[in-house]
PDB file of N, CA and C in Angstrom:
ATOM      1  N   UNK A   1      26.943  57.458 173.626  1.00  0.00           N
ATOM      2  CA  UNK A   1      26.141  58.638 173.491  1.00  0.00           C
ATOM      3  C   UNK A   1      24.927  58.499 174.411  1.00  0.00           C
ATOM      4  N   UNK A   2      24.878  59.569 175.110  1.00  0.00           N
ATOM      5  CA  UNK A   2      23.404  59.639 176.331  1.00  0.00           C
ATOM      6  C   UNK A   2      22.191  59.985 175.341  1.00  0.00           C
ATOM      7  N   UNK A   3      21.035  60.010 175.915  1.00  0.00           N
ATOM      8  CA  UNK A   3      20.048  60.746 175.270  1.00  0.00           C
ATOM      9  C   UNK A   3      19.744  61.834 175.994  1.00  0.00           C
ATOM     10  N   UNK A   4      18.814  62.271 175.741  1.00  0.00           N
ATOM     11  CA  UNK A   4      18.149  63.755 176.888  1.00  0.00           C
ATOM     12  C   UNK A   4      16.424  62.779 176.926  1.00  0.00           C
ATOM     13  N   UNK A   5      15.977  62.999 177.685  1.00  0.00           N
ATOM     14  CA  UNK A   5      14.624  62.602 178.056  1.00  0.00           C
ATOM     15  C   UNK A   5      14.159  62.900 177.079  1.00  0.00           C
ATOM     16  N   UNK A   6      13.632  64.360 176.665  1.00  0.00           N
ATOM     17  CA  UNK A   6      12.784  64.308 176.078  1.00  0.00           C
ATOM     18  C   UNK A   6      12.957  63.404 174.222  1.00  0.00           C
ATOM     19  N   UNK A   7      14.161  62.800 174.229  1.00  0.00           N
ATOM     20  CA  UNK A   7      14.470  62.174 172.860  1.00  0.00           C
ATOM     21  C   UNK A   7      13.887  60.632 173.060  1.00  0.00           C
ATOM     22  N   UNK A   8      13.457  59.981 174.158  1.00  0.00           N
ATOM     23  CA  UNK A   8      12.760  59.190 174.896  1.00  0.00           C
ATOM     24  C   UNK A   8      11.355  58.800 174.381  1.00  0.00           C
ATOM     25  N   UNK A   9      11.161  58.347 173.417  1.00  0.00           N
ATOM     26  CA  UNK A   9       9.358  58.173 172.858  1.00  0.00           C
ATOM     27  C   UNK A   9       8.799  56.887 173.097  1.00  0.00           C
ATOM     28  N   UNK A  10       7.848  56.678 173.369  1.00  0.00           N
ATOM     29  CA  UNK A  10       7.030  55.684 173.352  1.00  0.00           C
ATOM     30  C   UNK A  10       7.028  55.125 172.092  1.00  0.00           C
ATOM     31  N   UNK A  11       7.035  54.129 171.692  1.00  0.00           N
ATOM     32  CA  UNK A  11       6.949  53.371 170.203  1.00  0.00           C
ATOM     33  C   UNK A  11       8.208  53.110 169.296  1.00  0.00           C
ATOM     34  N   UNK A  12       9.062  53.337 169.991  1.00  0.00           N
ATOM     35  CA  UNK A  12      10.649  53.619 169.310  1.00  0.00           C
ATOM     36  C   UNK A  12      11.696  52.411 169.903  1.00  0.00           C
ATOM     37  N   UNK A  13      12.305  52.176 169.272  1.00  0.00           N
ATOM     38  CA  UNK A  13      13.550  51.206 169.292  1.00  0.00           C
ATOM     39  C   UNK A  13      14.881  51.953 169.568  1.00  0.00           C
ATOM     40  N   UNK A  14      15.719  51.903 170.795  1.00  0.00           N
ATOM     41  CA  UNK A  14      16.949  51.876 170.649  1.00  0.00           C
ATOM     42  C   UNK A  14      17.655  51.023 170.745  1.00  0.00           C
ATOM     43  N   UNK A  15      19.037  50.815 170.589  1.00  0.00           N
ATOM     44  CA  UNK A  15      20.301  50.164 170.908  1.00  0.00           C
ATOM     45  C   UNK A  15      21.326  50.971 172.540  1.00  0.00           C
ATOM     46  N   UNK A  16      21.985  50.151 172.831  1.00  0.00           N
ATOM     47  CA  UNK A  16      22.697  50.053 173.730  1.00  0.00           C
ATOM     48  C   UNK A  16      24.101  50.266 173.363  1.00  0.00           C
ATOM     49  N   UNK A  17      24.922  50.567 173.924  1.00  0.00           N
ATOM     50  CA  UNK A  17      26.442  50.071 173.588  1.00  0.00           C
ATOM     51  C   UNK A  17      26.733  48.831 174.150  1.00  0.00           C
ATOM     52  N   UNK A  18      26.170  48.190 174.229  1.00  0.00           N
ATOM     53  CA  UNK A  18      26.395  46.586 174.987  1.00  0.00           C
ATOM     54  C   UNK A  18      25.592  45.928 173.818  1.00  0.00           C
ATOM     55  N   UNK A  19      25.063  46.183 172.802  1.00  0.00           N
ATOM     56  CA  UNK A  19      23.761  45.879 172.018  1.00  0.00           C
ATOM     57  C   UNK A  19      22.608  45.372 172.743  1.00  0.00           C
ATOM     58  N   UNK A  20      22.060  45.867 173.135  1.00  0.00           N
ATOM     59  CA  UNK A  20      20.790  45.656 173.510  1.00  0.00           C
ATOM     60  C   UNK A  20      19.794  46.354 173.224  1.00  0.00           C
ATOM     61  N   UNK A  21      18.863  46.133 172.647  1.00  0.00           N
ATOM     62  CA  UNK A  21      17.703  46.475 171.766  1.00  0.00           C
ATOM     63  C   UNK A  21      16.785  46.746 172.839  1.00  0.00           C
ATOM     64  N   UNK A  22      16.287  47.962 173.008  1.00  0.00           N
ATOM     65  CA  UNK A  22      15.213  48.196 174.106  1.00  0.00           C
ATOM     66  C   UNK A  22      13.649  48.821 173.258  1.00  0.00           C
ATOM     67  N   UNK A  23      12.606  48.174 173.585  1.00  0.00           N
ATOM     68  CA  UNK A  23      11.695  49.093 172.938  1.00  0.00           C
ATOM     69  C   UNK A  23      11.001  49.591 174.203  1.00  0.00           C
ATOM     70  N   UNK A  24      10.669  51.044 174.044  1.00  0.00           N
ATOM     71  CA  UNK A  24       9.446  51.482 174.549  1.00  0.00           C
ATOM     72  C   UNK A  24       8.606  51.495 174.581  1.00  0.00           C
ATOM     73  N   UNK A  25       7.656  51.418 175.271  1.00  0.00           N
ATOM     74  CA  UNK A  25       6.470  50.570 175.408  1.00  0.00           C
ATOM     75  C   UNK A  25       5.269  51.817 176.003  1.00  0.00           C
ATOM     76  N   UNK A  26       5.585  52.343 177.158  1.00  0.00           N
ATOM     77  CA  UNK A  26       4.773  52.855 177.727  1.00  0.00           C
ATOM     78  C   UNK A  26       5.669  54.240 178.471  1.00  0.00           C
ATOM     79  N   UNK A  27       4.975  55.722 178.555  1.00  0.00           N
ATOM     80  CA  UNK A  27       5.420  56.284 179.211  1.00  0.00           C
ATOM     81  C   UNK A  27       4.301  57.233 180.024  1.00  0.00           C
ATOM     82  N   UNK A  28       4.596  57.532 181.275  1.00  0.00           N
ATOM     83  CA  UNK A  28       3.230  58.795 182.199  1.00  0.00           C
ATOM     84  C   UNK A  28       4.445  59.075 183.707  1.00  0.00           C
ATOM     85  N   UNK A  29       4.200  60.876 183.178  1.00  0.00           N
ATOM     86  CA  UNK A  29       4.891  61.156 184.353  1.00  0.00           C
ATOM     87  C   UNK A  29       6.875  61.140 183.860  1.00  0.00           C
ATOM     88  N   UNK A  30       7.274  60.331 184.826  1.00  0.00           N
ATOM     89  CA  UNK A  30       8.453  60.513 184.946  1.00  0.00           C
ATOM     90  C   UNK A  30       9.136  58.843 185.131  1.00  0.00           C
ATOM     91  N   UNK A  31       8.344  58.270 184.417  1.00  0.00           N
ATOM     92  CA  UNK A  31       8.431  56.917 184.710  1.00  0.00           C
ATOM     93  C   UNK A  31       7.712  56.018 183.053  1.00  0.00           C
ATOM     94  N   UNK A  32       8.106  55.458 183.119  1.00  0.00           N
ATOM     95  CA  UNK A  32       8.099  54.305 181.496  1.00  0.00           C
ATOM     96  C   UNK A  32       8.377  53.075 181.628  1.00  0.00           C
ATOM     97  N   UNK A  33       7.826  51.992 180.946  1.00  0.00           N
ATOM     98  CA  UNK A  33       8.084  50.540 180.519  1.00  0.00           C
ATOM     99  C   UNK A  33       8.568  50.451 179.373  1.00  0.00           C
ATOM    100  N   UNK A  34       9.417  49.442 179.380  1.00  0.00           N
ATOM    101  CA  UNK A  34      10.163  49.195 177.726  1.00  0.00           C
ATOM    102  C   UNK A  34      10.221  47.377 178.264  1.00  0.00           C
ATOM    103  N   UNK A  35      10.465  46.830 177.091  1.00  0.00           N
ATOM    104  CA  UNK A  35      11.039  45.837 176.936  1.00  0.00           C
ATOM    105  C   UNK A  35      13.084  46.042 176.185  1.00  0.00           C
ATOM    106  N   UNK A  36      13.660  44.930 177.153  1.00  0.00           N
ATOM    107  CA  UNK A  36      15.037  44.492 176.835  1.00  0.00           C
ATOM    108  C   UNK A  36      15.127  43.404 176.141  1.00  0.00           C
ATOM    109  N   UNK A  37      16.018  43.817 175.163  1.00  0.00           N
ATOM    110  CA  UNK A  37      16.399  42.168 174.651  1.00  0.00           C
ATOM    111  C   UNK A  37      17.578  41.563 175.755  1.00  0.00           C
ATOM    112  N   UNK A  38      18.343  40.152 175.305  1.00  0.00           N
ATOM    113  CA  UNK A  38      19.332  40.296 175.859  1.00  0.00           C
ATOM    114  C   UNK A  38      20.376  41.103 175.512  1.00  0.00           C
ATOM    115  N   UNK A  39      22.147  41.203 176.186  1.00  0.00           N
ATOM    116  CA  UNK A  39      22.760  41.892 175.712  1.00  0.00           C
ATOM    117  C   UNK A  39      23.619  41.384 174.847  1.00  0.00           C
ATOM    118  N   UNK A  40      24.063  41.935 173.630  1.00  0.00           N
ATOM    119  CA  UNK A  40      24.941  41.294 172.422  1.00  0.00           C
ATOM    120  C   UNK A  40      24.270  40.927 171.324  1.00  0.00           C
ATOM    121  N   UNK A  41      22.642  41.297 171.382  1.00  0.00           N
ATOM    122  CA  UNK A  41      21.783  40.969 170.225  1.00  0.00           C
ATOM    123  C   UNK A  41      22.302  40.929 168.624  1.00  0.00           C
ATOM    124  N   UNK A  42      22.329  40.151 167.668  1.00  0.00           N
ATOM    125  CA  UNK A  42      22.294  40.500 166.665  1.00  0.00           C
ATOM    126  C   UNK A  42      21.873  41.390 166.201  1.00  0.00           C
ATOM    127  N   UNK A  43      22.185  42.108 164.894  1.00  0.00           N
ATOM    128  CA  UNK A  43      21.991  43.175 164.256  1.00  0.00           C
ATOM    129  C   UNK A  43      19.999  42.773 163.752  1.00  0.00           C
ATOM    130  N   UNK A  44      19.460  43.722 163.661  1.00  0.00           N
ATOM    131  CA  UNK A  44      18.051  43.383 163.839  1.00  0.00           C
ATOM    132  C   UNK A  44      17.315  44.223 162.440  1.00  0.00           C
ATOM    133  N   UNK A  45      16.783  43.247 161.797  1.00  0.00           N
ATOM    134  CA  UNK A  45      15.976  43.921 160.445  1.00  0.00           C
ATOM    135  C   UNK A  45      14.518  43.629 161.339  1.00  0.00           C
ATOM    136  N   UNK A  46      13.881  44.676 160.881  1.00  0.00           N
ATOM    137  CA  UNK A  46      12.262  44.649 161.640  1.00  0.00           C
ATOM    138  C   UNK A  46      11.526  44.190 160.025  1.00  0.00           C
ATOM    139  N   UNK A  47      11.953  43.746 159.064  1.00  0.00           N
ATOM    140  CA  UNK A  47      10.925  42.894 158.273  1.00  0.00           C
ATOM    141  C   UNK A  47      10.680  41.474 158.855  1.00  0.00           C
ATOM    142  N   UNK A  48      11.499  41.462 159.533  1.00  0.00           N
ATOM    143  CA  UNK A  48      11.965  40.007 160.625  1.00  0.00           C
ATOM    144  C   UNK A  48      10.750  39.685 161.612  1.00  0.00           C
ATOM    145  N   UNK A  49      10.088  38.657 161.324  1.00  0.00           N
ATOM    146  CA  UNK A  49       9.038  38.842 162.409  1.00  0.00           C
ATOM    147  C   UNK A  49       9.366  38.369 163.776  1.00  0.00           C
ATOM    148  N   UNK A  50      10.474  37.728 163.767  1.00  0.00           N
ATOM    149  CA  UNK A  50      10.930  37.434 165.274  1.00  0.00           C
ATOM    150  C   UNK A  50      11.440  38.445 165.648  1.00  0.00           C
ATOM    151  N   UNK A  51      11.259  38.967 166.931  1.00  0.00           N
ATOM    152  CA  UNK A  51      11.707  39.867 167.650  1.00  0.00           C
ATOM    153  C   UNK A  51      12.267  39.652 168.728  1.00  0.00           C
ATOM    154  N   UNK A  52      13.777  40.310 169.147  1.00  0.00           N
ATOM    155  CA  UNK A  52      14.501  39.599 170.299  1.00  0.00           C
ATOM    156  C   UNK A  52      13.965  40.025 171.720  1.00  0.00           C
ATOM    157  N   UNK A  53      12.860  39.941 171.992  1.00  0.00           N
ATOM    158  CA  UNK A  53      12.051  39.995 173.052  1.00  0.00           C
ATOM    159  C   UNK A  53      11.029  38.972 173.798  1.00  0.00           C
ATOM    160  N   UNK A  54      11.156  38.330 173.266  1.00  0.00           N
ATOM    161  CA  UNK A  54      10.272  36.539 173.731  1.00  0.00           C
ATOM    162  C   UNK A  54      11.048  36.366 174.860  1.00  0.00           C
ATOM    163  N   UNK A  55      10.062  36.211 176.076  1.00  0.00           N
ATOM    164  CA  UNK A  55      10.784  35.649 177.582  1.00  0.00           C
ATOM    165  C   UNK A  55      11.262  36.537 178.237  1.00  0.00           C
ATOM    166  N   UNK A  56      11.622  37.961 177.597  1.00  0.00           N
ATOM    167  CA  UNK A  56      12.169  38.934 178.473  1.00  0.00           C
ATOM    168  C   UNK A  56      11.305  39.426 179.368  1.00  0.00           C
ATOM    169  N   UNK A  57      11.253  39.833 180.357  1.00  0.00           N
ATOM    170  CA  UNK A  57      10.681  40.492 181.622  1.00  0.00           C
ATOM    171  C   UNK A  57      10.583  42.157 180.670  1.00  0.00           C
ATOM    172  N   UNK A  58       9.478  42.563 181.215  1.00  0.00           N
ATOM    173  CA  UNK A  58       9.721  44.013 180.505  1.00  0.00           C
ATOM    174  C   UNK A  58      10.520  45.027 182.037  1.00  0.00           C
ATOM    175  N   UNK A  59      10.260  46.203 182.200  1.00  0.00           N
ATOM    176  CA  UNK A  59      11.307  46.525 183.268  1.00  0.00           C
ATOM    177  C   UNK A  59      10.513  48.615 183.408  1.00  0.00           C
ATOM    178  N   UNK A  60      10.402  48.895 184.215  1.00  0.00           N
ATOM    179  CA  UNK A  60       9.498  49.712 185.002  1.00  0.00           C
ATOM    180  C   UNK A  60      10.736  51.011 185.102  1.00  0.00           C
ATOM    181  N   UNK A  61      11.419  51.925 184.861  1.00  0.00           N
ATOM    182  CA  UNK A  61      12.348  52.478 185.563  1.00  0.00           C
ATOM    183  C   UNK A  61      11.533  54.231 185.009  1.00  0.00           C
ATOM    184  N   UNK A  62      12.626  55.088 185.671  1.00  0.00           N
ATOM    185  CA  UNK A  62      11.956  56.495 185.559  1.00  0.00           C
ATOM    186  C   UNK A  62      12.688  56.632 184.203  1.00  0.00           C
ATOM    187  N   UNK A  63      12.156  57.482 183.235  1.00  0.00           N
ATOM    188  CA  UNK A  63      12.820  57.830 182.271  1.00  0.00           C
ATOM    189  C   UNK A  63      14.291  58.507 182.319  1.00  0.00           C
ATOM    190  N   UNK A  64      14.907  59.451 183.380  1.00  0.00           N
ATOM    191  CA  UNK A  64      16.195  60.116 183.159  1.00  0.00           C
ATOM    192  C   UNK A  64      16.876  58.553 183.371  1.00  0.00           C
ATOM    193  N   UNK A  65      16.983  57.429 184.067  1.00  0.00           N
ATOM    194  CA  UNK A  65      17.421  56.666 184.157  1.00  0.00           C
ATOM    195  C   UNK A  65      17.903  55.521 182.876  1.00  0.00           C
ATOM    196  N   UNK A  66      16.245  55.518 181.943  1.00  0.00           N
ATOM    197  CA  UNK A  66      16.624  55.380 180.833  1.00  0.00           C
ATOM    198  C   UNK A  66      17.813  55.860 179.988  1.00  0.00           C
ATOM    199  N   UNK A  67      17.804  57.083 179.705  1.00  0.00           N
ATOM    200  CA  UNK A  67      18.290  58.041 179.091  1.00  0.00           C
ATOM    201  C   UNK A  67      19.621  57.922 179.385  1.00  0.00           C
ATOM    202  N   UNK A  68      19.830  58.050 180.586  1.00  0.00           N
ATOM    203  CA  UNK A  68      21.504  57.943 180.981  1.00  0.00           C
ATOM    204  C   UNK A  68      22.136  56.490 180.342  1.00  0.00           C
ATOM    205  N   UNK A  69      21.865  55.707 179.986  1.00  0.00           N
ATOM    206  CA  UNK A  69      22.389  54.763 179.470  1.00  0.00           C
ATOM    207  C   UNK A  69      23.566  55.089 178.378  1.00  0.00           C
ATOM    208  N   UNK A  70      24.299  54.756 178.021  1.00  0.00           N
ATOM    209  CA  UNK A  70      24.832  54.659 176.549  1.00  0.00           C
ATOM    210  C   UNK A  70      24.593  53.771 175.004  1.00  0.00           C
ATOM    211  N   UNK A  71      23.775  54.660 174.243  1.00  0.00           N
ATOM    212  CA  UNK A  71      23.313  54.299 172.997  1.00  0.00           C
ATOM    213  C   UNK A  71      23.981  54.448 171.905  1.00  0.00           C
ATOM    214  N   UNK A  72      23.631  53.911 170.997  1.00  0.00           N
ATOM    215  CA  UNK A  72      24.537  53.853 169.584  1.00  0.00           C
ATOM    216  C   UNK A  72      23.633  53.830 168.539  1.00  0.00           C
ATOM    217  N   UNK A  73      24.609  54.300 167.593  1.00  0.00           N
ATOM    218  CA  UNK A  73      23.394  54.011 166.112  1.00  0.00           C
ATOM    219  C   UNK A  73      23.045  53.058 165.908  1.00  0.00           C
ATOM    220  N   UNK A  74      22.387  53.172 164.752  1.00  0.00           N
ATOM    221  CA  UNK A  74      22.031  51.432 164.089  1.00  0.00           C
ATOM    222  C   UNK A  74      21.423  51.689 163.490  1.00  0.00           C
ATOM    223  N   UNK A  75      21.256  50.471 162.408  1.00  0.00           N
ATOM    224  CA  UNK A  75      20.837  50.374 161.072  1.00  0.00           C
ATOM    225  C   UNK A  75      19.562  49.582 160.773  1.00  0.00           C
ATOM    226  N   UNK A  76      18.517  50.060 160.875  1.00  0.00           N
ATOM    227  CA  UNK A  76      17.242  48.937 160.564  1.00  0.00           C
ATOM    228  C   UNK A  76      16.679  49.788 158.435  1.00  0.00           C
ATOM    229  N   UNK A  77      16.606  48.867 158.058  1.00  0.00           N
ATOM    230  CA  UNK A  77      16.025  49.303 156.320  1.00  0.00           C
ATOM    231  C   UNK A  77      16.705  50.164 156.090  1.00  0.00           C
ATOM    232  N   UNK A  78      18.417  50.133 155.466  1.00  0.00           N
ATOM    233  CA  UNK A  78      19.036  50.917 155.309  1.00  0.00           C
ATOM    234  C   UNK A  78      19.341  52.680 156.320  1.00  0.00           C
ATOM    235  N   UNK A  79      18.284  52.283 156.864  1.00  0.00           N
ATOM    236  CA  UNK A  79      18.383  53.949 157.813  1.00  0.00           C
ATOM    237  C   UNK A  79      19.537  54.246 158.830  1.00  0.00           C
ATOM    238  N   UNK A  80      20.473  54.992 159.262  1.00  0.00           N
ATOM    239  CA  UNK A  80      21.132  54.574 160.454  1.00  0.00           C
ATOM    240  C   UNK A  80      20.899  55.993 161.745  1.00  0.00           C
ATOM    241  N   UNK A  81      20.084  55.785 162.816  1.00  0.00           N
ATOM    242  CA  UNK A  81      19.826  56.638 163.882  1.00  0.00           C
ATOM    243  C   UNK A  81      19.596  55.823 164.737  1.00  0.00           C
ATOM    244  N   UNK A  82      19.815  57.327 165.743  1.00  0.00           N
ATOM    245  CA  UNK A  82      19.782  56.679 167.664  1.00  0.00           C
ATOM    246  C   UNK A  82      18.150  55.697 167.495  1.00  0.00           C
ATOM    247  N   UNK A  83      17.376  56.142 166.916  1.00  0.00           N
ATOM    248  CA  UNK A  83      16.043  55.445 167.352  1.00  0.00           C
ATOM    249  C   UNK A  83      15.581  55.184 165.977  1.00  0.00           C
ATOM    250  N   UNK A  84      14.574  54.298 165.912  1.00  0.00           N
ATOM    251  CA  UNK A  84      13.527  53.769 165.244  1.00  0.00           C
ATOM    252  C   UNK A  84      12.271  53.466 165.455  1.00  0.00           C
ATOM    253  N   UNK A  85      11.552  54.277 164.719  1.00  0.00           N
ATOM    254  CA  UNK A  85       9.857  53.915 165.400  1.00  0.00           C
ATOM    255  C   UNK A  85       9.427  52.061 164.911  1.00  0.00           C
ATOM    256  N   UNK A  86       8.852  51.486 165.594  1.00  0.00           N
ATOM    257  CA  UNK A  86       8.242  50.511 165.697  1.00  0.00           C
ATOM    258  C   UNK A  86       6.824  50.876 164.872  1.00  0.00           C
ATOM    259  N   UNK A  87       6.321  50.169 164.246  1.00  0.00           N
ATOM    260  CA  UNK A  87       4.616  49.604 163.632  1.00  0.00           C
ATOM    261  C   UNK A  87       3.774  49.305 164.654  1.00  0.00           C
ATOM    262  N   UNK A  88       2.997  48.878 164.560  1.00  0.00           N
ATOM    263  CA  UNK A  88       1.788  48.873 165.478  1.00  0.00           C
ATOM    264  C   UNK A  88       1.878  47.607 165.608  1.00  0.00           C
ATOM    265  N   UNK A  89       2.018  46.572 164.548  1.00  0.00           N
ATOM    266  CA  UNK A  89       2.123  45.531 164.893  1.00  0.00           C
ATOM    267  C   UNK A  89       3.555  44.402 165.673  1.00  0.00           C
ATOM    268  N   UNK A  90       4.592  45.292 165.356  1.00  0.00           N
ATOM    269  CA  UNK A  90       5.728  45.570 165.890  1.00  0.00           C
ATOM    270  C   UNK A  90       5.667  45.404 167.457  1.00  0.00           C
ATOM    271  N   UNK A  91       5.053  46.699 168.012  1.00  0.00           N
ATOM    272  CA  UNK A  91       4.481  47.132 169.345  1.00  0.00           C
ATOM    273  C   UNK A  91       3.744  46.238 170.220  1.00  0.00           C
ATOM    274  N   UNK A  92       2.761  45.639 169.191  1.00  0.00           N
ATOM    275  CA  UNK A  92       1.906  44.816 169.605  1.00  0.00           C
ATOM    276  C   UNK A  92       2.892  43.685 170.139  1.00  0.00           C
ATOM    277  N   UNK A  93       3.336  43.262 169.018  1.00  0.00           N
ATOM    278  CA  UNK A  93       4.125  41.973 169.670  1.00  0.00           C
ATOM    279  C   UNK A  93       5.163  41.919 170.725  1.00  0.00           C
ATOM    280  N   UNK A  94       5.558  42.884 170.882  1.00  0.00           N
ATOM    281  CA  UNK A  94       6.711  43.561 171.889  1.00  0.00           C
ATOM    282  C   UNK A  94       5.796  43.464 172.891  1.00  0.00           C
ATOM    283  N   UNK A  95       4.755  43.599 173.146  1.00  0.00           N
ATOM    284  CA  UNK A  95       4.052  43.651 174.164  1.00  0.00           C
ATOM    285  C   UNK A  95       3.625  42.301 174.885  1.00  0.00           C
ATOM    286  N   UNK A  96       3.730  41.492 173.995  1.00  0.00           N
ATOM    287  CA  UNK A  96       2.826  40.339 174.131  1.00  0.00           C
ATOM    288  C   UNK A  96       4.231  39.725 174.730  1.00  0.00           C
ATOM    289  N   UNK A  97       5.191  39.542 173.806  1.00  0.00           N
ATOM    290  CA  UNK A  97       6.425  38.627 174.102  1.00  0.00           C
ATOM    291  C   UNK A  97       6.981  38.977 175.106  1.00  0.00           C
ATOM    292  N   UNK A  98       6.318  40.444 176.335  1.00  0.00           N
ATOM    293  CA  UNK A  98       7.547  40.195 177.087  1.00  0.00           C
ATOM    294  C   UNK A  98       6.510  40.495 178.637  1.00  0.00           C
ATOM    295  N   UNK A  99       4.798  39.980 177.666  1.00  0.00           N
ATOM    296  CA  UNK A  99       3.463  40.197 178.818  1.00  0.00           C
ATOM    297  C   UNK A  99       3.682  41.489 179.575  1.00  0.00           C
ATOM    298  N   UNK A 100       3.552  42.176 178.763  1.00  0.00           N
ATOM    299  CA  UNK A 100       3.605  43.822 179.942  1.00  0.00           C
ATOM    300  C   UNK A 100       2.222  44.478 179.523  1.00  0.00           C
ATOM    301  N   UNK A 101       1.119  43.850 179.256  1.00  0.00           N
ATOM    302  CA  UNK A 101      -0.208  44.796 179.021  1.00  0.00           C
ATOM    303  C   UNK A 101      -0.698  45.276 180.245  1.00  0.00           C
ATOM    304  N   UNK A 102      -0.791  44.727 181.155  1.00  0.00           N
ATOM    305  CA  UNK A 102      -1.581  45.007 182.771  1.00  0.00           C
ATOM    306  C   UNK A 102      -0.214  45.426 183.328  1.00  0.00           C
ATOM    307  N   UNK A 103       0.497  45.621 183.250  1.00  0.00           N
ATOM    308  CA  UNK A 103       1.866  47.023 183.885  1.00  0.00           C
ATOM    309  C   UNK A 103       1.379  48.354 183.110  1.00  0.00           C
ATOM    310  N   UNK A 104       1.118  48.160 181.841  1.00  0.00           N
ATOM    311  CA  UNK A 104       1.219  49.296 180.748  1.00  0.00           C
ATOM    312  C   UNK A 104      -0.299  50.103 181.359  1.00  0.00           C
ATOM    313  N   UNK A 105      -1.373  48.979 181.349  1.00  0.00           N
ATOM    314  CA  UNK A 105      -2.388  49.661 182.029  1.00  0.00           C
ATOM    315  C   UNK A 105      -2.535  49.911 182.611  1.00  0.00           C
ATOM    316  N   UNK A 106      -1.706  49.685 184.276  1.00  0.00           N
ATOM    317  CA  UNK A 106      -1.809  50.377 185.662  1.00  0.00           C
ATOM    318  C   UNK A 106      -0.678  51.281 185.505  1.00  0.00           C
ATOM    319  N   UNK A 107       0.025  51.594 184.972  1.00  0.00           N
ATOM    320  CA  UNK A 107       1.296  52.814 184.829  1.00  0.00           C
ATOM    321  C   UNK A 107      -0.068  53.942 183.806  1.00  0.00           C
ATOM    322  N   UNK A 108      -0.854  54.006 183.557  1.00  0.00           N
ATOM    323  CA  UNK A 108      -1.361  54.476 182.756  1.00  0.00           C
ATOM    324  C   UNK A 108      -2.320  55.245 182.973  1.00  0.00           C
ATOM    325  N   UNK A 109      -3.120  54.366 184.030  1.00  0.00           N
ATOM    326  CA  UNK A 109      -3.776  54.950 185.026  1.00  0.00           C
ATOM    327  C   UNK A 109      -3.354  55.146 185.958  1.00  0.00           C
ATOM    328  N   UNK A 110      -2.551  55.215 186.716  1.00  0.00           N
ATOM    329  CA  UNK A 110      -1.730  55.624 188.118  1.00  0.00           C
ATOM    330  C   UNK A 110      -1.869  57.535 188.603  1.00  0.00           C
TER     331      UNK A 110
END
């Protein structure tokens, strides 16, 4: 299943059909940062404070590019949809584990 851009949010979790867990991170314009997990991730509860994003490179692309991917449902706290919003502290750490603050801030200001 594709998305359409505008289903594309900042602060949200998808899946892959390859499983790969992508969060969004940052978006301005026509262009966004997310962090990748690897691909084949385990199934992922976010009461979990490890997050499969430690060491990953975060990754710069335009959003329709995002979007075109193929996504799947999934299940975080009984829920099952294309996306899941992330916590703040969630976010935070997504940020940290994959060092994308000074990308997030020059995509931001650009």
């Amino acid at each position: 299943m594709r998305l359409k851009e505008k289903e594309v949010q900042v602060g949200y979790l998808y899946l892959t059909s390859a499983n790969q867990y992508r969060a969004v991170l940052a978006m301005k314009g026509e262009f966004m940062i997310y962090a990748p997990s690897l691909e084949g991730a385990p199934p992922l509860n976010l009461s979990v404070t490890r997050l499969p994003f430690a060491n990953q490179p975060f990754k710069k692309c335009q959003i329709i590019t995002f979007a075109k991917k193929e996504y799947q449902l999934f299940n975080i706290n009984g829920n099952d949809a294309l996306k899941h919003q992330l916590d703040e502290h969630h976010l935070a750490t997504i940020i940290a584990q994959c060092n994308a603050k000074s990308a997030i801030t020059t995509l931001l200001t650009d």
